[in-house]
PDB file of N, CA and C in Angstrom:
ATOM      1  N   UNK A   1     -50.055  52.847 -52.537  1.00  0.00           N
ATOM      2  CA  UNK A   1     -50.047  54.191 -53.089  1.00  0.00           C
ATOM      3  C   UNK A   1     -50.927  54.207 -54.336  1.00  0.00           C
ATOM      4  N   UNK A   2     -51.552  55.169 -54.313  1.00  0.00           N
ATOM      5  CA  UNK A   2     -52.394  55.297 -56.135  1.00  0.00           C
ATOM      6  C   UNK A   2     -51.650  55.897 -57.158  1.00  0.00           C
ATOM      7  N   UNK A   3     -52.261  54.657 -57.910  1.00  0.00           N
ATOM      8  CA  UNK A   3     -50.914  54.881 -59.007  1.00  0.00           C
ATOM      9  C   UNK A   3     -51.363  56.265 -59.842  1.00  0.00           C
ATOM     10  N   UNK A   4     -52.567  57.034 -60.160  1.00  0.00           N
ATOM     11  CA  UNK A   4     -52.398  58.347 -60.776  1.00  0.00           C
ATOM     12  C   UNK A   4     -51.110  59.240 -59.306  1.00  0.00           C
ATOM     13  N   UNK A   5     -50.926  59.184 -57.945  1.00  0.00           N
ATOM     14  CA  UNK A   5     -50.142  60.153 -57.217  1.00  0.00           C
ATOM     15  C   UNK A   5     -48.902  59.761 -57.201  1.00  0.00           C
ATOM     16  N   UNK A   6     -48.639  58.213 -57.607  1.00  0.00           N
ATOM     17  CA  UNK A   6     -47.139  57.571 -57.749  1.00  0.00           C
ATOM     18  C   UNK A   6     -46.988  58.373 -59.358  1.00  0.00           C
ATOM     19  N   UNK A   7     -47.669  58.352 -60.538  1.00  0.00           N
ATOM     20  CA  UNK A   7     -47.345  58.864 -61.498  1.00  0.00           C
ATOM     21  C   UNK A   7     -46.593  60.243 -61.263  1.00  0.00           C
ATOM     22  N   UNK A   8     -47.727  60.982 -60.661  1.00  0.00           N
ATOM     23  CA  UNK A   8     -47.581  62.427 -60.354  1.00  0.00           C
ATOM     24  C   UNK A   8     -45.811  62.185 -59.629  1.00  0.00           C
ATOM     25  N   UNK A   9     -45.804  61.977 -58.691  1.00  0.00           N
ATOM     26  CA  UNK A   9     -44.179  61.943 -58.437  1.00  0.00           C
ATOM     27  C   UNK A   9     -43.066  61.438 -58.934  1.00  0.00           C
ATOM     28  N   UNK A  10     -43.359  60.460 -60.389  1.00  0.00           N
ATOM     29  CA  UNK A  10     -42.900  60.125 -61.157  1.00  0.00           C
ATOM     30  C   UNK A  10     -42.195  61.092 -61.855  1.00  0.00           C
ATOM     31  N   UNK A  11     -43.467  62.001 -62.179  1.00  0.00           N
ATOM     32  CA  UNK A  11     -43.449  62.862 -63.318  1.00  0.00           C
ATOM     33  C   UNK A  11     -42.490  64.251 -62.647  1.00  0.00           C
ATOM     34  N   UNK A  12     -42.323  64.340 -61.298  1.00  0.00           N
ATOM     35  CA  UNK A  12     -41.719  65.322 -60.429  1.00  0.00           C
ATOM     36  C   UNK A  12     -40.741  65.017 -60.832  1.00  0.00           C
ATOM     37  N   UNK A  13     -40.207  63.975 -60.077  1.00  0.00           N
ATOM     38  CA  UNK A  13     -38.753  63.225 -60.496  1.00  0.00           C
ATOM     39  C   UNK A  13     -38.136  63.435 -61.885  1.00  0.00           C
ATOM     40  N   UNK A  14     -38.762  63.476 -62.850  1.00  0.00           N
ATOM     41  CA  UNK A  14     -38.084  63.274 -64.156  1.00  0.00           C
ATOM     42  C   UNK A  14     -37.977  64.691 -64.694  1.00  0.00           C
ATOM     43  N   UNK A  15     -38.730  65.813 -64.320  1.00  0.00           N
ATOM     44  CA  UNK A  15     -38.605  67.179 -64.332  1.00  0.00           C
ATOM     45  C   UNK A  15     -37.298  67.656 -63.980  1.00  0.00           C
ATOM     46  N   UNK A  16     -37.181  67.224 -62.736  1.00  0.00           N
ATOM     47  CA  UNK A  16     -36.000  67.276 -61.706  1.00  0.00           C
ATOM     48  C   UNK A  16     -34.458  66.515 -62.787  1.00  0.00           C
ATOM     49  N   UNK A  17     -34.714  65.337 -63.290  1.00  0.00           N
ATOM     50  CA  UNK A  17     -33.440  65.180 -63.724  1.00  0.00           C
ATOM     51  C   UNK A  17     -33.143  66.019 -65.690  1.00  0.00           C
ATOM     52  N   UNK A  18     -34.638  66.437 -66.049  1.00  0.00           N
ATOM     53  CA  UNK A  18     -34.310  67.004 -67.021  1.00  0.00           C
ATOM     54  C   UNK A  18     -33.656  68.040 -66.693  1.00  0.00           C
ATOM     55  N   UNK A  19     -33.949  69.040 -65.568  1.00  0.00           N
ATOM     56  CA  UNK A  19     -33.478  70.355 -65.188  1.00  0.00           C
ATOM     57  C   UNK A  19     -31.907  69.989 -65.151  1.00  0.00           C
ATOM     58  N   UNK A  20     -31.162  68.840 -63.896  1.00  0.00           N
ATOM     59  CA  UNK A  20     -29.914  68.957 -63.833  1.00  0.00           C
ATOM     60  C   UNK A  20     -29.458  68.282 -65.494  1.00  0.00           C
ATOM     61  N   UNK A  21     -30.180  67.651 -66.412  1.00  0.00           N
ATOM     62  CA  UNK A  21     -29.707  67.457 -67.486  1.00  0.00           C
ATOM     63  C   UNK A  21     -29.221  68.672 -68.692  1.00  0.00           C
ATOM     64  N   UNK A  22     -29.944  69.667 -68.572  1.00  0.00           N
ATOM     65  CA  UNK A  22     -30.245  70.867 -69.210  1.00  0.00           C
ATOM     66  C   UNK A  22     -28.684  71.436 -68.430  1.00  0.00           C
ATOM     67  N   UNK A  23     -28.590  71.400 -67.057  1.00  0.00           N
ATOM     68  CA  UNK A  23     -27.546  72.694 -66.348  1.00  0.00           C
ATOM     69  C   UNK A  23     -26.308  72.001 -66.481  1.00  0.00           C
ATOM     70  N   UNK A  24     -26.333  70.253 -67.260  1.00  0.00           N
ATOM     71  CA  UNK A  24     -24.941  69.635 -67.129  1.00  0.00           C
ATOM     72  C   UNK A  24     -24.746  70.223 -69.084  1.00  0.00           C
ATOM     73  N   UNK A  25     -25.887  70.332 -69.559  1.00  0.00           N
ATOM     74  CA  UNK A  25     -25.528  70.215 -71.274  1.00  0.00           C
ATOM     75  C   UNK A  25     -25.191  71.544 -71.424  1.00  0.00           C
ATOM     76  N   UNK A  26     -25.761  72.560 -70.690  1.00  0.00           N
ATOM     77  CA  UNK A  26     -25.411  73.604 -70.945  1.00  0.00           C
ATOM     78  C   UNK A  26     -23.946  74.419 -70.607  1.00  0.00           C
ATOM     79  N   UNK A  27     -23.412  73.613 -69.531  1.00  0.00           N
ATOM     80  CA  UNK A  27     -22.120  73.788 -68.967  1.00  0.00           C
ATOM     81  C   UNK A  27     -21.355  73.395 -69.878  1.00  0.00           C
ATOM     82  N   UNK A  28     -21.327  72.606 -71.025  1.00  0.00           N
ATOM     83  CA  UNK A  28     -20.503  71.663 -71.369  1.00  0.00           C
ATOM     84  C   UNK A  28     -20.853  71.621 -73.304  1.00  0.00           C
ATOM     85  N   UNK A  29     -21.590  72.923 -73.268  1.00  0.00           N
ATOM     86  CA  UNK A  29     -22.022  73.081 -75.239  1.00  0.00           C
ATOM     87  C   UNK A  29     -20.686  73.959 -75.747  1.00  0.00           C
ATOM     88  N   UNK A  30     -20.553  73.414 -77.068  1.00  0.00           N
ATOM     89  CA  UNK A  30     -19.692  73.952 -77.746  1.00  0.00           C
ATOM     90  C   UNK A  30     -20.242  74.592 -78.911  1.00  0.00           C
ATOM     91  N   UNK A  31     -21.586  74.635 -78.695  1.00  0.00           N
ATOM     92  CA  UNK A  31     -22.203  75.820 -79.994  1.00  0.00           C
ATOM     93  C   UNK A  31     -23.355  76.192 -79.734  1.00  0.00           C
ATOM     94  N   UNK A  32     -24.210  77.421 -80.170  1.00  0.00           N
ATOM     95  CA  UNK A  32     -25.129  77.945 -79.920  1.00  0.00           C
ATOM     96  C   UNK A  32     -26.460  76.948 -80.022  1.00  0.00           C
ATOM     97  N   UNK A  33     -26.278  75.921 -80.853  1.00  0.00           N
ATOM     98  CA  UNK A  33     -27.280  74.920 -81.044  1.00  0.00           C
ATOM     99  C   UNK A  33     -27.453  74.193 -80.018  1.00  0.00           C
ATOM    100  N   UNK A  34     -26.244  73.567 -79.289  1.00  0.00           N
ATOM    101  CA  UNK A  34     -26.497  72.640 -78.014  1.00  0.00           C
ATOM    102  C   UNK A  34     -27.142  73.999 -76.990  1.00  0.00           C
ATOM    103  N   UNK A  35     -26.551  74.894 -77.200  1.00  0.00           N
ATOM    104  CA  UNK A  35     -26.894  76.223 -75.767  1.00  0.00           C
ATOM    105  C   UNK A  35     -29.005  76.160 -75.723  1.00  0.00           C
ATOM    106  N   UNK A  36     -29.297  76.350 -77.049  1.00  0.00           N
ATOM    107  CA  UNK A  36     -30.743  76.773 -77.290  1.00  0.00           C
ATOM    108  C   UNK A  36     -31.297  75.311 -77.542  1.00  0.00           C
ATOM    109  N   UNK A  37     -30.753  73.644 -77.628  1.00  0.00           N
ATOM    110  CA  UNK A  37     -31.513  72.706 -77.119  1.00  0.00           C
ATOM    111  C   UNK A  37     -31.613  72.271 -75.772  1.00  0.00           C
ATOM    112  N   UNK A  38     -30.630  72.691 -74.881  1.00  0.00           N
ATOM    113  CA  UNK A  38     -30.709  72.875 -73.592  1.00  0.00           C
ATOM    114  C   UNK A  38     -31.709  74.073 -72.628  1.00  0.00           C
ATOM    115  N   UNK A  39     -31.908  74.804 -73.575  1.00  0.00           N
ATOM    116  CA  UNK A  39     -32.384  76.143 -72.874  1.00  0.00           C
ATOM    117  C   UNK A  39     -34.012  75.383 -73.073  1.00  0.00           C
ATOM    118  N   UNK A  40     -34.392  74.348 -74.511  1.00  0.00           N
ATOM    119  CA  UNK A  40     -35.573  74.114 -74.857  1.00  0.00           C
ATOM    120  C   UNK A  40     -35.508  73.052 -73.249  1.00  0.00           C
ATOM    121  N   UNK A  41     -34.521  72.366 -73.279  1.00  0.00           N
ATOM    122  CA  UNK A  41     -35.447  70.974 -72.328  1.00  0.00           C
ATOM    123  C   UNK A  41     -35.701  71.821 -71.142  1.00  0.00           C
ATOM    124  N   UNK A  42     -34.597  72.631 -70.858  1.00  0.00           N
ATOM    125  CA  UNK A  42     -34.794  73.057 -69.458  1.00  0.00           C
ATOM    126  C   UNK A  42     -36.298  74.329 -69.017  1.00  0.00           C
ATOM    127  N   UNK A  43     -36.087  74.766 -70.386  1.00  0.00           N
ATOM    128  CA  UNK A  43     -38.078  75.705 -70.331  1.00  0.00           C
ATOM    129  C   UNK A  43     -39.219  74.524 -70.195  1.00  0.00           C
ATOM    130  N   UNK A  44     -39.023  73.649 -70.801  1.00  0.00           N
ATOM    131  CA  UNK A  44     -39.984  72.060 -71.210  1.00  0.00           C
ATOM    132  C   UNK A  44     -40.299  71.675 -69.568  1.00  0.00           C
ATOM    133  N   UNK A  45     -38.759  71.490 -69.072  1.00  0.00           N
ATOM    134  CA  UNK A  45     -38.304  70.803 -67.359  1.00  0.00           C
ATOM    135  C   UNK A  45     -39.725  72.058 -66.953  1.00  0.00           C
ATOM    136  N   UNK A  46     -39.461  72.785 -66.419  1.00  0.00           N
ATOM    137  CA  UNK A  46     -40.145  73.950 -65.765  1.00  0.00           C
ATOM    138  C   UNK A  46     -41.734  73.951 -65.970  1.00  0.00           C
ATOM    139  N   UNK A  47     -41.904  74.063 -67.128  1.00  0.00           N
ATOM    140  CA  UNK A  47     -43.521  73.758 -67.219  1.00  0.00           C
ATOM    141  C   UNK A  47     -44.017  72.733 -66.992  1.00  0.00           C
ATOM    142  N   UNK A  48     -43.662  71.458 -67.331  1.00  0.00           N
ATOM    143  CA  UNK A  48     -43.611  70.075 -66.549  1.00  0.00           C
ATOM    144  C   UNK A  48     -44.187  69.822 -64.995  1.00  0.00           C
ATOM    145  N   UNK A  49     -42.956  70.633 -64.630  1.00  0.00           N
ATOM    146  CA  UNK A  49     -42.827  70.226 -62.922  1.00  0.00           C
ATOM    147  C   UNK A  49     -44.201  71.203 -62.618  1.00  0.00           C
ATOM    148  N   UNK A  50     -43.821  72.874 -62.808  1.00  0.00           N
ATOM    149  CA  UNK A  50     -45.358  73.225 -62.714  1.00  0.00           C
ATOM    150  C   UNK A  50     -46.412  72.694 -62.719  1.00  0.00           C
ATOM    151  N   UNK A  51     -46.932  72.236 -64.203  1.00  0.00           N
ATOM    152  CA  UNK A  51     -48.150  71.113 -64.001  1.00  0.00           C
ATOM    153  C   UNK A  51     -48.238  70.267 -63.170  1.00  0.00           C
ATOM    154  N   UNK A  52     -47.383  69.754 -62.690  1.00  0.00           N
ATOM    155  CA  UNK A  52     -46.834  68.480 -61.976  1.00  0.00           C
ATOM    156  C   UNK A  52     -47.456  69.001 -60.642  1.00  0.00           C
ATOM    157  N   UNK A  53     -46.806  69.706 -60.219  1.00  0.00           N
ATOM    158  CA  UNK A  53     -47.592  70.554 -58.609  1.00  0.00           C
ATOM    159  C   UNK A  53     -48.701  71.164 -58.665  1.00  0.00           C
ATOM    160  N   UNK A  54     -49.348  71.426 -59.852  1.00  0.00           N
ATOM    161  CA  UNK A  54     -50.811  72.059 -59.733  1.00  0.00           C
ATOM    162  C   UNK A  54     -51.154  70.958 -59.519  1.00  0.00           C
ATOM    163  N   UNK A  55     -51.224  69.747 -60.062  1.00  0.00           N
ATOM    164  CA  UNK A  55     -51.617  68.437 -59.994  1.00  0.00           C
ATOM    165  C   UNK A  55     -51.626  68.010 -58.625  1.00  0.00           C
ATOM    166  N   UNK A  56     -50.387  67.422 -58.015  1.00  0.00           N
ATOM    167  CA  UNK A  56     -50.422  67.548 -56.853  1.00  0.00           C
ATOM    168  C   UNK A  56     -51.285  68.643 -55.710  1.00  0.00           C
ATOM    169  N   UNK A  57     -50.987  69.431 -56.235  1.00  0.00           N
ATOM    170  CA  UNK A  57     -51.723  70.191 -54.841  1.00  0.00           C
ATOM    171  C   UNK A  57     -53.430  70.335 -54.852  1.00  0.00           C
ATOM    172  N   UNK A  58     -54.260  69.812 -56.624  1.00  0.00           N
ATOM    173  CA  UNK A  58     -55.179  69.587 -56.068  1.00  0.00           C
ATOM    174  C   UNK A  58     -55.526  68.451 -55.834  1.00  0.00           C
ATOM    175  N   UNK A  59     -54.599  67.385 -55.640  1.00  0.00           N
ATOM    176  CA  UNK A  59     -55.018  66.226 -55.018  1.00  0.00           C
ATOM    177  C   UNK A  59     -55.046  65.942 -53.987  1.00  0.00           C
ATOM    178  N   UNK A  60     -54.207  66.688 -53.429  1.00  0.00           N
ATOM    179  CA  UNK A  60     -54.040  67.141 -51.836  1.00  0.00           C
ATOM    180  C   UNK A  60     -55.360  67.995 -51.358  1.00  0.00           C
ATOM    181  N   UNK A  61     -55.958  69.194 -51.362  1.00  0.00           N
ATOM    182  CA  UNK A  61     -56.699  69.480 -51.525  1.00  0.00           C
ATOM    183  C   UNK A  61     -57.908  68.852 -51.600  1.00  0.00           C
ATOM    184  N   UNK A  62     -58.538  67.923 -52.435  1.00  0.00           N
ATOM    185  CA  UNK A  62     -59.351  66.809 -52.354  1.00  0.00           C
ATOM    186  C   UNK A  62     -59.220  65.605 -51.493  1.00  0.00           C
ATOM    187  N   UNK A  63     -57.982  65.626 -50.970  1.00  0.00           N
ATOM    188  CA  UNK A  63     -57.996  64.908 -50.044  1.00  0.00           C
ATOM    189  C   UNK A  63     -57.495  63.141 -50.622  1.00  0.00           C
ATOM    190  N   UNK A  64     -57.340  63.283 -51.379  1.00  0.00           N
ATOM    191  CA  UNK A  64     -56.173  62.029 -52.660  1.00  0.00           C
ATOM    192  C   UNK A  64     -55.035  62.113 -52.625  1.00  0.00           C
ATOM    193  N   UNK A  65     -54.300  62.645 -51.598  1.00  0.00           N
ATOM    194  CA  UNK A  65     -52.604  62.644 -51.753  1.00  0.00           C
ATOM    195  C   UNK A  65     -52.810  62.571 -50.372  1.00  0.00           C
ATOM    196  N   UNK A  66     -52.065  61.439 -50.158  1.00  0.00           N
ATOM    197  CA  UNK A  66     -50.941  60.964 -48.768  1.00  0.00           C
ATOM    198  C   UNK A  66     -49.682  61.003 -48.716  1.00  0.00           C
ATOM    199  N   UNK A  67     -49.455  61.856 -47.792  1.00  0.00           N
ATOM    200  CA  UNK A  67     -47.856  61.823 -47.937  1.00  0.00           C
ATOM    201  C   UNK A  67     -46.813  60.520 -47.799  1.00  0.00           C
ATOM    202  N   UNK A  68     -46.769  59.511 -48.797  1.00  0.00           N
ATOM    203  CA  UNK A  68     -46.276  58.443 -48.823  1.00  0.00           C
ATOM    204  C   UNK A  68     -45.149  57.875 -49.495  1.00  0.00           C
ATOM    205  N   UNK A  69     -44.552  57.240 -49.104  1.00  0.00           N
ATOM    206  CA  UNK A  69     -42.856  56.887 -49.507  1.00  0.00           C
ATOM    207  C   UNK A  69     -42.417  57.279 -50.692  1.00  0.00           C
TER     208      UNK A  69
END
């Protein structure tokens, strides 16, 4: 696998656990401060993963992404 498209799914992955990190902190804040540092990772999560798939899809596109393990 090339390691810039192993990164790229790296970087998917960790989007992915900031998001359920954000929806477990936010379930579970006891003040407006934890509510609006959760609301930050989970806006952060989102633009992330975005980039993350523009990335991907023009590597795909160019013909640099294999769909691989």
């Amino acid at each position: 696998m090339r390691q810039d498209n192993a990164n790229i799914r790296r970087v998917l992955q960790l989007a992915r656990e900031m998001l359920i990190l954000a929806d477990e902190g936010q379930a579970a804040a006891s003040d407006d401060g934890c509510l609006l540092l959760y609301g930050v990772v989970q806006d952060c999560a989102y633009k992330i993963r975005l980039a993350a798939e523009r990335e991907r899809r023009a590597h795909q596109e160019n013909g640099q992404w294999l769909e691989e393990g």
